[in-house]
PDB file of N, CA and C in Angstrom:
ATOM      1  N   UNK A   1     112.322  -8.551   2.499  1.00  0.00           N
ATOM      2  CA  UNK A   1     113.385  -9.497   2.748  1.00  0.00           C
ATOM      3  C   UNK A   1     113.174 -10.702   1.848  1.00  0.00           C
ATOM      4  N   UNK A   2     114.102 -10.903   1.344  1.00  0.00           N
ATOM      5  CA  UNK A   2     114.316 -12.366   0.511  1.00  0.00           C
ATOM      6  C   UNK A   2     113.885 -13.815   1.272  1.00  0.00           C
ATOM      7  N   UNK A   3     113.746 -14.880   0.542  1.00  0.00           N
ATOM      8  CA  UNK A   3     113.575 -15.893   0.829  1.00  0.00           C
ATOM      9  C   UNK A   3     114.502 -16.414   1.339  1.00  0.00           C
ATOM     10  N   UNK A   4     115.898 -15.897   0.894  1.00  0.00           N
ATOM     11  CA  UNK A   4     117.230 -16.884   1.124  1.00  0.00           C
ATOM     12  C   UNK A   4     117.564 -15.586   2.595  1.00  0.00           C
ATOM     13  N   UNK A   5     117.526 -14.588   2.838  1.00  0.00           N
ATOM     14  CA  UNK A   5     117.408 -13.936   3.945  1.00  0.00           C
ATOM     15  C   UNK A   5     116.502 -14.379   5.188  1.00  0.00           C
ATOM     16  N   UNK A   6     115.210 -14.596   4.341  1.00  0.00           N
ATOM     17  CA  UNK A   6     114.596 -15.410   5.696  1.00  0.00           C
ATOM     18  C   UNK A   6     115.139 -16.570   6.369  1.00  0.00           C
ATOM     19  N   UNK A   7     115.363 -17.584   5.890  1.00  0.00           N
ATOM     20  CA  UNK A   7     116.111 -18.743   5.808  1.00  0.00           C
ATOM     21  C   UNK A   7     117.020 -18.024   6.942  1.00  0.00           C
ATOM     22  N   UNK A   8     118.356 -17.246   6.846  1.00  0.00           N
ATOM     23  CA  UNK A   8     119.188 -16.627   7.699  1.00  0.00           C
ATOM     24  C   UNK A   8     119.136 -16.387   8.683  1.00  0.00           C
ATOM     25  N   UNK A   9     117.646 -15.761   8.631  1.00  0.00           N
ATOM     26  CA  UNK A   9     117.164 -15.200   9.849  1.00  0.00           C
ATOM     27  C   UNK A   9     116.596 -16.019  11.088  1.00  0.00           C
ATOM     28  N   UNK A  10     115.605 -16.778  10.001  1.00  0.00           N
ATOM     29  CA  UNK A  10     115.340 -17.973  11.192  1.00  0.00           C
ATOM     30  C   UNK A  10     116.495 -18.765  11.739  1.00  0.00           C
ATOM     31  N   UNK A  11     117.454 -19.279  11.234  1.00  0.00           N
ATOM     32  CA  UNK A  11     118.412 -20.175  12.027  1.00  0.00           C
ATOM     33  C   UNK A  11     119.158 -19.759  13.067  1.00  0.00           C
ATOM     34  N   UNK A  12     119.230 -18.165  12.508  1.00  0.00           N
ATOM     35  CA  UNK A  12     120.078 -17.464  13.412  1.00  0.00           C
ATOM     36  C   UNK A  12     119.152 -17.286  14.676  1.00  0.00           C
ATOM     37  N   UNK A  13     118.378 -17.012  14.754  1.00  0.00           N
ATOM     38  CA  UNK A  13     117.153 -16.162  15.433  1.00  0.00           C
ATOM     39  C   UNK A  13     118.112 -16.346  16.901  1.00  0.00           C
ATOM     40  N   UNK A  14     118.532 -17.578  17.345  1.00  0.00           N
ATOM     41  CA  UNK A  14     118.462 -17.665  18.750  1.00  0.00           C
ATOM     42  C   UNK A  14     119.804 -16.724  19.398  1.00  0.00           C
ATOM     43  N   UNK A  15     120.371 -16.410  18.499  1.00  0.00           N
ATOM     44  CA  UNK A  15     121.980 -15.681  18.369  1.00  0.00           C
ATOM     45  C   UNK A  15     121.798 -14.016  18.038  1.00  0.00           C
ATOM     46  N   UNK A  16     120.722 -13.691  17.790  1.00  0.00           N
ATOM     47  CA  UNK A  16     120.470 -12.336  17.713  1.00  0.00           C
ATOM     48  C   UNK A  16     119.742 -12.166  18.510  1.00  0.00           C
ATOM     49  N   UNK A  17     119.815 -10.413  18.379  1.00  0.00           N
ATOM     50  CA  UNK A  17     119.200  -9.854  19.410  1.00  0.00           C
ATOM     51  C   UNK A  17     117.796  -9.578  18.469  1.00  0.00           C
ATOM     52  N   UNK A  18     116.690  -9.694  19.524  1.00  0.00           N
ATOM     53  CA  UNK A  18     115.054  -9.513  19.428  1.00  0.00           C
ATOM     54  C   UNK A  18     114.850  -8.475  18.103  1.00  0.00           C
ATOM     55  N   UNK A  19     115.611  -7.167  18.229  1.00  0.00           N
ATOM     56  CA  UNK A  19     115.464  -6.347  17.034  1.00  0.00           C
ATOM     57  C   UNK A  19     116.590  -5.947  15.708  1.00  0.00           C
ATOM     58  N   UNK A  20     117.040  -7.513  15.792  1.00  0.00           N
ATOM     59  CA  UNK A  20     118.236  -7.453  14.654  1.00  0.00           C
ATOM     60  C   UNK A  20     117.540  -8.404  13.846  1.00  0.00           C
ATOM     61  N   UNK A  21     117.696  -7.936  12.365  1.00  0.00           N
ATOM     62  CA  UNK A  21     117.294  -7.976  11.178  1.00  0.00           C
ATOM     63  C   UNK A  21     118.331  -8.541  10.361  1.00  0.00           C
ATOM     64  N   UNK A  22     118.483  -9.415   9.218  1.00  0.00           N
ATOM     65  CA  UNK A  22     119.434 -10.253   8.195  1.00  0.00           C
ATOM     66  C   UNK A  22     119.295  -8.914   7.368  1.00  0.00           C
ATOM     67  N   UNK A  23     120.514  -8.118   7.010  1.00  0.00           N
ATOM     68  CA  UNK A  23     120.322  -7.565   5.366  1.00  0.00           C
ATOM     69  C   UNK A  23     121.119  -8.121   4.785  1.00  0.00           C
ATOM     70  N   UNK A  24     122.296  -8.877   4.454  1.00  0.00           N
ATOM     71  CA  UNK A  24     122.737  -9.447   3.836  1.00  0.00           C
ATOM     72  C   UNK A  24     123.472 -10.923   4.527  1.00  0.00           C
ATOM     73  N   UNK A  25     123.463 -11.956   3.327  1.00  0.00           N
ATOM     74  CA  UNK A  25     124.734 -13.244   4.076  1.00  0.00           C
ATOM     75  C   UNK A  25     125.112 -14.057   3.163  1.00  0.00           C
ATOM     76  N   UNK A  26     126.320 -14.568   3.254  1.00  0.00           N
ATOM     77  CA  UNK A  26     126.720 -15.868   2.679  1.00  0.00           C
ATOM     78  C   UNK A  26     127.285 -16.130   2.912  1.00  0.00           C
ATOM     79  N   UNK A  27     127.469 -17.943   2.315  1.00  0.00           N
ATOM     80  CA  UNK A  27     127.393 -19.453   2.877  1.00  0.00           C
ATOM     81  C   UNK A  27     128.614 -19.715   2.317  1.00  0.00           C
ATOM     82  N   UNK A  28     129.988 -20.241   3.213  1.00  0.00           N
ATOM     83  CA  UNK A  28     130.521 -20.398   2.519  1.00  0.00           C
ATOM     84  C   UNK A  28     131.889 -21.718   3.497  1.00  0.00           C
ATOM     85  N   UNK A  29     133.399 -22.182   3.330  1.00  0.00           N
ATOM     86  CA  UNK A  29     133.771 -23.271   4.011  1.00  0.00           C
ATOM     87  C   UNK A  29     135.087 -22.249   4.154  1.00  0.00           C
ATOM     88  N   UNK A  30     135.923 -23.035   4.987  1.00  0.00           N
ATOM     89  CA  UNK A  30     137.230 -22.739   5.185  1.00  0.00           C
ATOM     90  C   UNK A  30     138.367 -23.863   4.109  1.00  0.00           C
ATOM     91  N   UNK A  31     137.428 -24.331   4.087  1.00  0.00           N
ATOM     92  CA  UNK A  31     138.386 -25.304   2.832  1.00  0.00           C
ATOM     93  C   UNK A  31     137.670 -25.918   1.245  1.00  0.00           C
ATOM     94  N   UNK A  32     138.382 -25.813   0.160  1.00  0.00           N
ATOM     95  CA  UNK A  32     138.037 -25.830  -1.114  1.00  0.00           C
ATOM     96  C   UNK A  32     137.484 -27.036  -1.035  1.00  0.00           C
ATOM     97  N   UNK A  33     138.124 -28.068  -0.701  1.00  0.00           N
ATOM     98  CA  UNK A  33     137.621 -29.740  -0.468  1.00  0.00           C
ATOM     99  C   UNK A  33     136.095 -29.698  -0.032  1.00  0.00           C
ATOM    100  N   UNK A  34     135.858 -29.077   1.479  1.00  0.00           N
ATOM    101  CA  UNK A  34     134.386 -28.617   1.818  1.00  0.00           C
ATOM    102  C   UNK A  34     133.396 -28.139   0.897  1.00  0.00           C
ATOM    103  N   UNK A  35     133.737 -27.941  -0.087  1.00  0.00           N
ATOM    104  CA  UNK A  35     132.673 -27.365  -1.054  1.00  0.00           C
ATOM    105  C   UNK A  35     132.312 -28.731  -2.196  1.00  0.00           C
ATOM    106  N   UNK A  36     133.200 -29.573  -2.159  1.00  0.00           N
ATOM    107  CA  UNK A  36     132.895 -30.556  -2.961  1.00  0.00           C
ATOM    108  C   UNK A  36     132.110 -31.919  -2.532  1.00  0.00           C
ATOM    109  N   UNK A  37     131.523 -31.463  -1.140  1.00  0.00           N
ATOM    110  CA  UNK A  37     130.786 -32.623  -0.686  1.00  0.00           C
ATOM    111  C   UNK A  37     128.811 -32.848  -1.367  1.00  0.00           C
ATOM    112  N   UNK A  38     128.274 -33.030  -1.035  1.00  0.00           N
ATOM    113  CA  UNK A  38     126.775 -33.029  -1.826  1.00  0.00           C
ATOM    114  C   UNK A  38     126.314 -31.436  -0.633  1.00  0.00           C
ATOM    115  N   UNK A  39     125.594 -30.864  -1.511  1.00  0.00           N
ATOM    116  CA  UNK A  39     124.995 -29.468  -0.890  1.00  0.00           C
ATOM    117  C   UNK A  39     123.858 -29.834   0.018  1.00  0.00           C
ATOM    118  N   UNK A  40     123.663 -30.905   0.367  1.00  0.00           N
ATOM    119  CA  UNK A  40     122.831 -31.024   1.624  1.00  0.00           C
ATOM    120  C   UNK A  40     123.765 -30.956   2.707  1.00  0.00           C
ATOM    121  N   UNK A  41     124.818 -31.139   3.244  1.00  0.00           N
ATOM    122  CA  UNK A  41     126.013 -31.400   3.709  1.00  0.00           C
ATOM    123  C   UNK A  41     126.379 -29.954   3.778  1.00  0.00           C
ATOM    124  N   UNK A  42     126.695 -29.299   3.571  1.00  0.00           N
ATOM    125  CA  UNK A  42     127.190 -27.730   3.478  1.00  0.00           C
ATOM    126  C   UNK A  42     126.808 -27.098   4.862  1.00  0.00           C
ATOM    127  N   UNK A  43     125.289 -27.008   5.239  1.00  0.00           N
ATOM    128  CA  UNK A  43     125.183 -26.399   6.284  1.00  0.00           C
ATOM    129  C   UNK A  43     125.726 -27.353   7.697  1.00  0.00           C
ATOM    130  N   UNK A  44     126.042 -28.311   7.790  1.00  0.00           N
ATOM    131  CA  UNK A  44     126.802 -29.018   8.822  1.00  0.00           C
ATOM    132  C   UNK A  44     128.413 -28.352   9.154  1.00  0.00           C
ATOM    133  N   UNK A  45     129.048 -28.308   7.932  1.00  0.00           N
ATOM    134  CA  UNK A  45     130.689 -27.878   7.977  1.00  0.00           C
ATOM    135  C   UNK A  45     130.473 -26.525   7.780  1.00  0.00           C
ATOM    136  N   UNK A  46     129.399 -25.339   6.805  1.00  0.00           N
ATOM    137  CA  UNK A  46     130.172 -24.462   6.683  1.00  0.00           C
ATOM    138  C   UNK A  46     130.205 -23.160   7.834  1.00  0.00           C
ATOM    139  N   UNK A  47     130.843 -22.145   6.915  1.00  0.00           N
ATOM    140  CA  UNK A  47     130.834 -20.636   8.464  1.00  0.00           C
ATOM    141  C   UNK A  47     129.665 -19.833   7.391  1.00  0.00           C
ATOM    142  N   UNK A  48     129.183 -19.274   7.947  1.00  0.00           N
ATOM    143  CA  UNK A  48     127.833 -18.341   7.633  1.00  0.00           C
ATOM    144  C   UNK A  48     128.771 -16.764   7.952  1.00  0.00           C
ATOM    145  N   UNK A  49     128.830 -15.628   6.907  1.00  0.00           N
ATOM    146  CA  UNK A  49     129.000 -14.764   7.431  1.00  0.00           C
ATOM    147  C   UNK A  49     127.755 -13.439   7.346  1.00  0.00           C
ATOM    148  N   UNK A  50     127.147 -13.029   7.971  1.00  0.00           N
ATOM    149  CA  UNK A  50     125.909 -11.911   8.081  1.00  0.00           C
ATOM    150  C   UNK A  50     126.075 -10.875   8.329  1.00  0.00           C
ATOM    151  N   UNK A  51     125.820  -9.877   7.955  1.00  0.00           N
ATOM    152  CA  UNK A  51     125.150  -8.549   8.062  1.00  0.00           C
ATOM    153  C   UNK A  51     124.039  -8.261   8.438  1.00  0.00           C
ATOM    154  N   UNK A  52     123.420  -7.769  10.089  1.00  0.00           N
ATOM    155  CA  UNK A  52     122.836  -7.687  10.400  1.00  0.00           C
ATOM    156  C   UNK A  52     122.461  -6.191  10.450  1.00  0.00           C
ATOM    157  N   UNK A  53     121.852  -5.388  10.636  1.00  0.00           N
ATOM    158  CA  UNK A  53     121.192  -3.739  11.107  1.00  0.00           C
ATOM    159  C   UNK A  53     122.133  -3.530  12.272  1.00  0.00           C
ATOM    160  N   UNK A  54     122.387  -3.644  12.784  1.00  0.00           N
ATOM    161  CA  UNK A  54     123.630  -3.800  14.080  1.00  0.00           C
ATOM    162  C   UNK A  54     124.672  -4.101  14.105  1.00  0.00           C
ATOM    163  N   UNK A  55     125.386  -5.260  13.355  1.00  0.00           N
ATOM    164  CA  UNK A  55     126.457  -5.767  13.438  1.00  0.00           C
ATOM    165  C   UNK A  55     126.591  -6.526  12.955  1.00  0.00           C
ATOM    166  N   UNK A  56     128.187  -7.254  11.898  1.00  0.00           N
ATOM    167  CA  UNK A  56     128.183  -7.883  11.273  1.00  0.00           C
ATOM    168  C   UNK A  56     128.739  -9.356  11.796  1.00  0.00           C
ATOM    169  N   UNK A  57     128.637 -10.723  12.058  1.00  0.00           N
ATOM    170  CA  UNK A  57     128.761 -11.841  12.441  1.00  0.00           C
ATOM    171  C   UNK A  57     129.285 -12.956  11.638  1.00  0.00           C
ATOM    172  N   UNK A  58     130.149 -13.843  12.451  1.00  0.00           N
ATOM    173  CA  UNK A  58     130.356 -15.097  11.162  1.00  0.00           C
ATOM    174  C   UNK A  58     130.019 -16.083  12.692  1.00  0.00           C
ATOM    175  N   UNK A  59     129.491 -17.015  11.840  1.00  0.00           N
ATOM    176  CA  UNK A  59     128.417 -17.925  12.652  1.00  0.00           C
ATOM    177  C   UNK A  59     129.610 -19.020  12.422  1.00  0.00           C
ATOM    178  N   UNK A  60     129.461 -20.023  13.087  1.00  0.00           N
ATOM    179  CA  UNK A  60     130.117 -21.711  12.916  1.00  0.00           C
ATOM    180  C   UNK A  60     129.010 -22.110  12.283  1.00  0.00           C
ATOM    181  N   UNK A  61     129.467 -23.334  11.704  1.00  0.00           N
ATOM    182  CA  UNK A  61     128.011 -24.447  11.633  1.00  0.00           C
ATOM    183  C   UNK A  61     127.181 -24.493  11.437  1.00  0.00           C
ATOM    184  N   UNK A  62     126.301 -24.639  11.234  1.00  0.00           N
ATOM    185  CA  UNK A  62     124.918 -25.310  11.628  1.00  0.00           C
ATOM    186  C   UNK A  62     124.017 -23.758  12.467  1.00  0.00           C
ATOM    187  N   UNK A  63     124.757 -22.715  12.665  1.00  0.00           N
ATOM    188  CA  UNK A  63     124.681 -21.518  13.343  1.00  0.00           C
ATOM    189  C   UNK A  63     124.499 -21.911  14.958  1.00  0.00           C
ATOM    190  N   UNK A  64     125.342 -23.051  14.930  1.00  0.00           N
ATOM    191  CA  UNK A  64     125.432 -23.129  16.673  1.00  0.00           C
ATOM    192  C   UNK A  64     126.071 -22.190  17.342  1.00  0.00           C
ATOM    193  N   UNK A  65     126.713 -21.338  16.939  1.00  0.00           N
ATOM    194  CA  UNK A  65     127.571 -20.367  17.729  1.00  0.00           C
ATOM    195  C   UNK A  65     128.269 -19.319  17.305  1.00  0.00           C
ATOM    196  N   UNK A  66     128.587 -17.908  17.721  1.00  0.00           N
ATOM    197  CA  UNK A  66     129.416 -17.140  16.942  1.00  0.00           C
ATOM    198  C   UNK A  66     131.083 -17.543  17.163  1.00  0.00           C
ATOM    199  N   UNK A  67     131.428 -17.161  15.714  1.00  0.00           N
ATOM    200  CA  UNK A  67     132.584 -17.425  15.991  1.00  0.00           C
ATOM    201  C   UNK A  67     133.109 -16.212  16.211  1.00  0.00           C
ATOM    202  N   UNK A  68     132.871 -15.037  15.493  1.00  0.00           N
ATOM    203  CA  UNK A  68     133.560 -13.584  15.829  1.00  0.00           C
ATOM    204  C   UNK A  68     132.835 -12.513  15.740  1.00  0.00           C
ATOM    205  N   UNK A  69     132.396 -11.387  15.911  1.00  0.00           N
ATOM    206  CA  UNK A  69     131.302 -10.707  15.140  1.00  0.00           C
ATOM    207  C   UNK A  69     132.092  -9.458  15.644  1.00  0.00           C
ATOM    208  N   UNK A  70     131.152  -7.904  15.317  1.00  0.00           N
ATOM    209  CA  UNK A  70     131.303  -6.574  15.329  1.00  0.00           C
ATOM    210  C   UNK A  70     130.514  -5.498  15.503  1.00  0.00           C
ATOM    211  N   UNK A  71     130.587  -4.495  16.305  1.00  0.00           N
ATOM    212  CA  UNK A  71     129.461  -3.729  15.738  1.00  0.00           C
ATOM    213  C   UNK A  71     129.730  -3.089  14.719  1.00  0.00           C
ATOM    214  N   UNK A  72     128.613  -2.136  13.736  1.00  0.00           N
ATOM    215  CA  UNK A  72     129.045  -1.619  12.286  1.00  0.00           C
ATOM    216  C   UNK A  72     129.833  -0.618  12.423  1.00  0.00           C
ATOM    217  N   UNK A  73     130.737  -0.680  11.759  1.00  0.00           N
ATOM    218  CA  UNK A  73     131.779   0.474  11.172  1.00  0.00           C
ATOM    219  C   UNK A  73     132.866   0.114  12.369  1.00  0.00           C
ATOM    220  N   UNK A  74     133.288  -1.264  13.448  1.00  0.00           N
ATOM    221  CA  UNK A  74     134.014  -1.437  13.904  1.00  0.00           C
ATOM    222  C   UNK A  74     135.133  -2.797  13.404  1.00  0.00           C
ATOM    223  N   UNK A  75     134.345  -3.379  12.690  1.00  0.00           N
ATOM    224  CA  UNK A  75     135.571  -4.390  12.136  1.00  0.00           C
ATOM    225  C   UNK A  75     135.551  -4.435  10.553  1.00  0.00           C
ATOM    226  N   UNK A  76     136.249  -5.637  10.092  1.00  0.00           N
ATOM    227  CA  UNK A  76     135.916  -5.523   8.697  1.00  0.00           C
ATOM    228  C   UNK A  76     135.973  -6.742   8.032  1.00  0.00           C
ATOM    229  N   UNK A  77     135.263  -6.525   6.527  1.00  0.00           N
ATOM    230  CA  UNK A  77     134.827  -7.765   5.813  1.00  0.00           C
ATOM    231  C   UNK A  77     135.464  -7.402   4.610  1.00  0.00           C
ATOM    232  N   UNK A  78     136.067  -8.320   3.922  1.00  0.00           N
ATOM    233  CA  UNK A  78     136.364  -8.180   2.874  1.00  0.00           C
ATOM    234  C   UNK A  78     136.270  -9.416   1.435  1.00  0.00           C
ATOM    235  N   UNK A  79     136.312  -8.907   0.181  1.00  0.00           N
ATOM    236  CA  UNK A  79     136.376  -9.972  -0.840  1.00  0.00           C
ATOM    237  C   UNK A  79     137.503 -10.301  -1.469  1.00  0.00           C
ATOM    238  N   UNK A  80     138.035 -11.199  -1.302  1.00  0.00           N
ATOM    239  CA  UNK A  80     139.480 -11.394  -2.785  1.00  0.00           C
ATOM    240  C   UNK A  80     139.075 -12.711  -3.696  1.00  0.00           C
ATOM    241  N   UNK A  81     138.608 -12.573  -4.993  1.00  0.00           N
ATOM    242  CA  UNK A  81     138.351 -13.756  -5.639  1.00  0.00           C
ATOM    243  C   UNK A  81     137.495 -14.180  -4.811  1.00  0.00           C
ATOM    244  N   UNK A  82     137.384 -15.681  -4.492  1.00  0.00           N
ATOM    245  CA  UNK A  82     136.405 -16.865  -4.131  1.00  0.00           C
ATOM    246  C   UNK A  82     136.779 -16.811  -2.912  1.00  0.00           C
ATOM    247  N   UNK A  83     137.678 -15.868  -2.158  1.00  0.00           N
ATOM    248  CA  UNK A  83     137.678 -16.015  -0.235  1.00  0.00           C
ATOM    249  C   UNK A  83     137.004 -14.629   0.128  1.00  0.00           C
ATOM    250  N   UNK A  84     136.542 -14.585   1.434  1.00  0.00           N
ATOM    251  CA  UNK A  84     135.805 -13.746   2.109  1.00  0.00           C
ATOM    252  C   UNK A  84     137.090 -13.832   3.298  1.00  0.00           C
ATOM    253  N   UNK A  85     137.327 -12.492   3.823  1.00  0.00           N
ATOM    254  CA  UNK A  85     137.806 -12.463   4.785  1.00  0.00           C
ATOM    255  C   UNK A  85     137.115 -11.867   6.003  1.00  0.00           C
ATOM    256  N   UNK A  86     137.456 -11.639   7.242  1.00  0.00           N
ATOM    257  CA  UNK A  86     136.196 -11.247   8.383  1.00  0.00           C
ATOM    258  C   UNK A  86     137.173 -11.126   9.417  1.00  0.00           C
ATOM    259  N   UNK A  87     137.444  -9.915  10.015  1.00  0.00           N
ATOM    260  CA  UNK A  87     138.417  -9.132  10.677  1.00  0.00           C
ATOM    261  C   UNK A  87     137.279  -8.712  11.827  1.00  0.00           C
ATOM    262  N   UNK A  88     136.753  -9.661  13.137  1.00  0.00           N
ATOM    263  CA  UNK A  88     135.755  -8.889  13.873  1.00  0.00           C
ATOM    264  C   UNK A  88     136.585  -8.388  14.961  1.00  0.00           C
ATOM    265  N   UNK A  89     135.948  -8.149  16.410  1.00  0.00           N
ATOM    266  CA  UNK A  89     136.196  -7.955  17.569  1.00  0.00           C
ATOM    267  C   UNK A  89     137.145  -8.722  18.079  1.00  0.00           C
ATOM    268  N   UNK A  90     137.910  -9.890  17.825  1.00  0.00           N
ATOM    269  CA  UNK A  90     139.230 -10.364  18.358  1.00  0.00           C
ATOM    270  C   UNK A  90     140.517 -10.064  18.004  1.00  0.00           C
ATOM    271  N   UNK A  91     140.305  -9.107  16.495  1.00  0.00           N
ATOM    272  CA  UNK A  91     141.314  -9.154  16.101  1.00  0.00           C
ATOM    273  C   UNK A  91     141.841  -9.928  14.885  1.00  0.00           C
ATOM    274  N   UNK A  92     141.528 -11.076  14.829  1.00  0.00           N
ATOM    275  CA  UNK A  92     141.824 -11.950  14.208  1.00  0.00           C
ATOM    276  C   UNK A  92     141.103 -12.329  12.537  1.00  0.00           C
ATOM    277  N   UNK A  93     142.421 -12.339  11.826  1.00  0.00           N
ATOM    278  CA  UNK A  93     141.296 -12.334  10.171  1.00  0.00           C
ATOM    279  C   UNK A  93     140.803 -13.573  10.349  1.00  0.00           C
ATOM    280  N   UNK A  94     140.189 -14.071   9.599  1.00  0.00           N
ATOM    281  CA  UNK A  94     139.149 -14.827   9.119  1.00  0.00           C
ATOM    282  C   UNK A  94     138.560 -15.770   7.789  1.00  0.00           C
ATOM    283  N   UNK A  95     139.511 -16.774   7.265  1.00  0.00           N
ATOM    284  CA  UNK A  95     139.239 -16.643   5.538  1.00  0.00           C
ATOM    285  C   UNK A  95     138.429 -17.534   5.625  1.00  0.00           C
ATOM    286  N   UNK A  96     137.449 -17.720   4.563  1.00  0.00           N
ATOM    287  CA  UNK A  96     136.490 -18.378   4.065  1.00  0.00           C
ATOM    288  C   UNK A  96     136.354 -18.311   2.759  1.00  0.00           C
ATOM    289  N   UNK A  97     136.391 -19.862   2.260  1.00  0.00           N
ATOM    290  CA  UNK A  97     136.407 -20.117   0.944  1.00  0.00           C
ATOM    291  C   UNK A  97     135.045 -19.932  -0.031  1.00  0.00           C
ATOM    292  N   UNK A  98     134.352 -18.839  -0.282  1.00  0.00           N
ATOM    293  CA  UNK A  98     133.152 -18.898  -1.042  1.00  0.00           C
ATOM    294  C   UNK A  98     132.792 -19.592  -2.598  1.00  0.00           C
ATOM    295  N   UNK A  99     133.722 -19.874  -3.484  1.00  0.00           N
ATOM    296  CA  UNK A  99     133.745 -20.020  -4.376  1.00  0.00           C
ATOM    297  C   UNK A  99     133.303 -19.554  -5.215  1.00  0.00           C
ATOM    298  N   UNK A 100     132.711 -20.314  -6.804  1.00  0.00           N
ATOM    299  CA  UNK A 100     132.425 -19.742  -7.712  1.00  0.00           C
ATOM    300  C   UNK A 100     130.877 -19.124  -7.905  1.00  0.00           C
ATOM    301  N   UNK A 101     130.277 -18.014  -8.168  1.00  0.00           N
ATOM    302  CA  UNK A 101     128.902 -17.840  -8.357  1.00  0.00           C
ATOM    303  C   UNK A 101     128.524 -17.226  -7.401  1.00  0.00           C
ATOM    304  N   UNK A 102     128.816 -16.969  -6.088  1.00  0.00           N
ATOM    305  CA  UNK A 102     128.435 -16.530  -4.580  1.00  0.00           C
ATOM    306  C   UNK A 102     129.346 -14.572  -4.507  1.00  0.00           C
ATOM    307  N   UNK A 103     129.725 -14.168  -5.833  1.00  0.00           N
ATOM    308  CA  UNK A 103     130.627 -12.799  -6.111  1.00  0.00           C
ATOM    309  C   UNK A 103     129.406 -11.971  -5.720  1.00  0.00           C
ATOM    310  N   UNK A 104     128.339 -11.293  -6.150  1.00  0.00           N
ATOM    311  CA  UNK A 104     127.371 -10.543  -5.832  1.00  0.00           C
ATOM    312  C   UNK A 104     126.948 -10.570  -4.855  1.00  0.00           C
ATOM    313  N   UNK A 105     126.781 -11.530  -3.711  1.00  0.00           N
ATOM    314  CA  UNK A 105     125.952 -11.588  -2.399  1.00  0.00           C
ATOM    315  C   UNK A 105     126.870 -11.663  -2.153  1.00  0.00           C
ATOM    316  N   UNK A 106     128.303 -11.865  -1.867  1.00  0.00           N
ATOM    317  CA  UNK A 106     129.284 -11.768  -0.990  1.00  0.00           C
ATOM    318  C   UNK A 106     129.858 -10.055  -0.977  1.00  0.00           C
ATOM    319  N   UNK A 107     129.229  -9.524  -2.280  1.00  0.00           N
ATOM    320  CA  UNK A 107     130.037  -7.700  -2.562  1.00  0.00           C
ATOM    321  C   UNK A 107     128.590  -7.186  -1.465  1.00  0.00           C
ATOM    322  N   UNK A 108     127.287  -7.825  -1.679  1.00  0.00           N
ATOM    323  CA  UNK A 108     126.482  -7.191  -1.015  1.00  0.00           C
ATOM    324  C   UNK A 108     126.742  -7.425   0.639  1.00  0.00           C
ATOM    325  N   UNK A 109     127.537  -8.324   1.227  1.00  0.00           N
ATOM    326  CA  UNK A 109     127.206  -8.684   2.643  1.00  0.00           C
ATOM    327  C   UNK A 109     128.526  -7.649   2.955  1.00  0.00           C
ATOM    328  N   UNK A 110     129.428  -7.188   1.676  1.00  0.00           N
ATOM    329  CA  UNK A 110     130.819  -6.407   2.457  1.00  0.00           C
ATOM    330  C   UNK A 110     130.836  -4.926   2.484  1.00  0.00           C
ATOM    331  N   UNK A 111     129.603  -4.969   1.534  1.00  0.00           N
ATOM    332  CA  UNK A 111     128.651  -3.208   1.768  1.00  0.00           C
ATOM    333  C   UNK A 111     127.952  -3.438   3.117  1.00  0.00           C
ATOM    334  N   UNK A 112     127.374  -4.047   3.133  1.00  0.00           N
ATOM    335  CA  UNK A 112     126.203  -3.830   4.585  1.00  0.00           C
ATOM    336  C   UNK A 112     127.249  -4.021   5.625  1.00  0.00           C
ATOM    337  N   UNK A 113     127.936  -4.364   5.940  1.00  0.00           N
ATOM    338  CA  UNK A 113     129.349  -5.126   7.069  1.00  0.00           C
ATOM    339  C   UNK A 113     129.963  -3.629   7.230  1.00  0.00           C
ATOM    340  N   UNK A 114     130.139  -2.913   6.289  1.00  0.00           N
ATOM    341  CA  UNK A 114     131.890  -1.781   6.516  1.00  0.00           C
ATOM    342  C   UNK A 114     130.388  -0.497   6.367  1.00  0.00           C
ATOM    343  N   UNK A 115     129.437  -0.620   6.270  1.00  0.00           N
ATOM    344  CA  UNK A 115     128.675   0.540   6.168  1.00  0.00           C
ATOM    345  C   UNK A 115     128.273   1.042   7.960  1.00  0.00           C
TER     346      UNK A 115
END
């Protein structure tokens, strides 16, 4: 597991279950403006979306809370350009603005998510 996976894992820890594992995630806002604040600031506003061994999740915040999640091969994640979309268990899509540079770990979190 990666460094930037560990990181994932620990914040999340209290929101997973005992034998769920980070394989993929990224960090990203619901609004373009949100991305232009200083990157210490980021984890306060943004949504986290993960791929866990179990199920795939988009966190609020700071990972205070889920906002929607799935088990695998029941909802879906997707990429268009610089948004992530996230279709879990309510029904409801999901956009998130990832921006520029975040294309590879966002193709990897929408393999581990729909697998």
């Amino acid at each position: 597991m990666g460094s930037r996976l560990k990181i994932y894992q620990r914040r999340a820890r209290k929101l997973l279950n005992p034998d769920e594992q980070v394989i993929a995630a990224v960090h990203g806002h619901q609004s373009f403006l949100l991305m232009l604040l200083p990157e210490w600031t980021h984890y306060f506003f943004g949504r986290m979306i993960v791929a866990t061994n179990q199920r795939g999740i988009m966190f609020g915040p700071g990972f205070r809370k889920i906002v929607d999640e799935f088990q695998l091969g029941q909802g879906h994640v997707r990429r268009d350009g610089m948004h992530m979309y996230f279709t879990g268990a309510s029904g409801i899509e999901e956009r998130v603005f990832i921006g520029l540079g975040r294309g590879r770990v966002a193709d990897k979190v929408v393999a581990a998510a729909n697998s």
